[in-house]
Protein backbone atom coordinates (compact mmCIF):
# COMPACT_ATOMS: atom_id res chain seq x y z
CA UNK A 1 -10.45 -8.06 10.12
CA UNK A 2 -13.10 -10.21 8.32
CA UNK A 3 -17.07 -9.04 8.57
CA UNK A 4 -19.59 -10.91 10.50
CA UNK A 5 -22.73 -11.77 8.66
CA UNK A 6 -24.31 -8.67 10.85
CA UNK A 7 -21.85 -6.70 9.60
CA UNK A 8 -21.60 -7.62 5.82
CA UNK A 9 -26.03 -7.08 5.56
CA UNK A 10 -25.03 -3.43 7.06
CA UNK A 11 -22.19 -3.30 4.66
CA UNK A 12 -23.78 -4.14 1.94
CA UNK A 13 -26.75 -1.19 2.55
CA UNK A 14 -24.79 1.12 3.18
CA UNK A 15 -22.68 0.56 0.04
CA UNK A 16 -26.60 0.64 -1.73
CA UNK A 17 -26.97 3.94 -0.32
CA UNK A 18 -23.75 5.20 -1.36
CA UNK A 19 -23.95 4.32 -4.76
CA UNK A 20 -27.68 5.90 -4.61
CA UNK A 21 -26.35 9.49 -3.09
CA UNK A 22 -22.09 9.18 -2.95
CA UNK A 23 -21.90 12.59 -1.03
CA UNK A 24 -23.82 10.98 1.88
CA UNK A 25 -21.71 10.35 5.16
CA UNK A 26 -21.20 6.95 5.73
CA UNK A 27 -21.43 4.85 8.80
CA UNK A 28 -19.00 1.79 9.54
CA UNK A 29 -20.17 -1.43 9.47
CA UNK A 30 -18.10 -2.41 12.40
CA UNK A 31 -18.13 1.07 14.85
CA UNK A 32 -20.84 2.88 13.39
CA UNK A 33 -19.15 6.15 13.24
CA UNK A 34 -19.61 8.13 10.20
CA UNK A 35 -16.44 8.85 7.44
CA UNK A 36 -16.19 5.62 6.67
CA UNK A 37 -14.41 5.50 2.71
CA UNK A 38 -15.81 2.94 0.01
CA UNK A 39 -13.62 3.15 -3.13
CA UNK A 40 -15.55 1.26 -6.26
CA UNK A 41 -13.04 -0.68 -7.55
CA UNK A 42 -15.73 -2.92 -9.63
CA UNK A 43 -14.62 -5.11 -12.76
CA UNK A 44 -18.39 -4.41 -14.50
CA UNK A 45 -20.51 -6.16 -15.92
CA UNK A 46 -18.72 -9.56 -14.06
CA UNK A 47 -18.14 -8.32 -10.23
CA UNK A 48 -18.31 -5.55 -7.97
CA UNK A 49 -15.35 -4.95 -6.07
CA UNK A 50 -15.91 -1.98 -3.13
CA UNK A 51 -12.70 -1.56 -0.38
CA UNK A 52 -14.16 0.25 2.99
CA UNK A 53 -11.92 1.86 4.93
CA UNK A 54 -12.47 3.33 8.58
CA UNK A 55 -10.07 4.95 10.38
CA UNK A 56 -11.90 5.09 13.31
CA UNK A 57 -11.67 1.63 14.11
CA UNK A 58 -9.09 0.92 11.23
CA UNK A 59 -11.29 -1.57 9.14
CA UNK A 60 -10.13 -1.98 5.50
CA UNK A 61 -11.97 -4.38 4.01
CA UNK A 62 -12.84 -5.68 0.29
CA UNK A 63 -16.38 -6.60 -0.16
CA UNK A 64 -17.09 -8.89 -3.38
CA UNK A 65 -20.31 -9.07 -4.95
CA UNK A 66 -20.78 -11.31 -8.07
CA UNK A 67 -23.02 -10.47 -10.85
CA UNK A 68 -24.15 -12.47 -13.68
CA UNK A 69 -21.87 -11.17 -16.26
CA UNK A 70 -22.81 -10.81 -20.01
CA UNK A 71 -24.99 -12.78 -21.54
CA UNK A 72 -23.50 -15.37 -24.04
CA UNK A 73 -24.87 -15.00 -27.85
């Protein structure tokens, strides 16, 4: 299952408000019921790597996010 472009904006929120308060229920992206799972699996400072899980619907999905890495000297 790949996210729509709908779905990835929600994703992404919702993985914002997890990281701001990570005993917060989640909602899925896709469903919208809440227990959805987001395991960090980020590679800092180059990318952040979050899996969602929902077994609701059964989405498992990575979600990528790039960041600018460190700077050179």
């Amino acid at each position: 299952m790949s996210l729509s472009g709908d779905q990835l904006k929600t994703a992404l929120a919702t993985i914002a408000a997890w990281r701001s308060d990570p005993d917060e229920p989640c909602r899925c992206p896709v469903c919208g019921v809440s227990g959805l799972a987001i395991a960090d699996h980020s590679a800092r400072p180059y990318a952040e790597w979050y899996v969602l899980t929902c077994e609701s619907c059964g989405l498992d999905e990575t979600v990528h996010i790039p960041m600018a890495g460190v700077p050179e000297t």
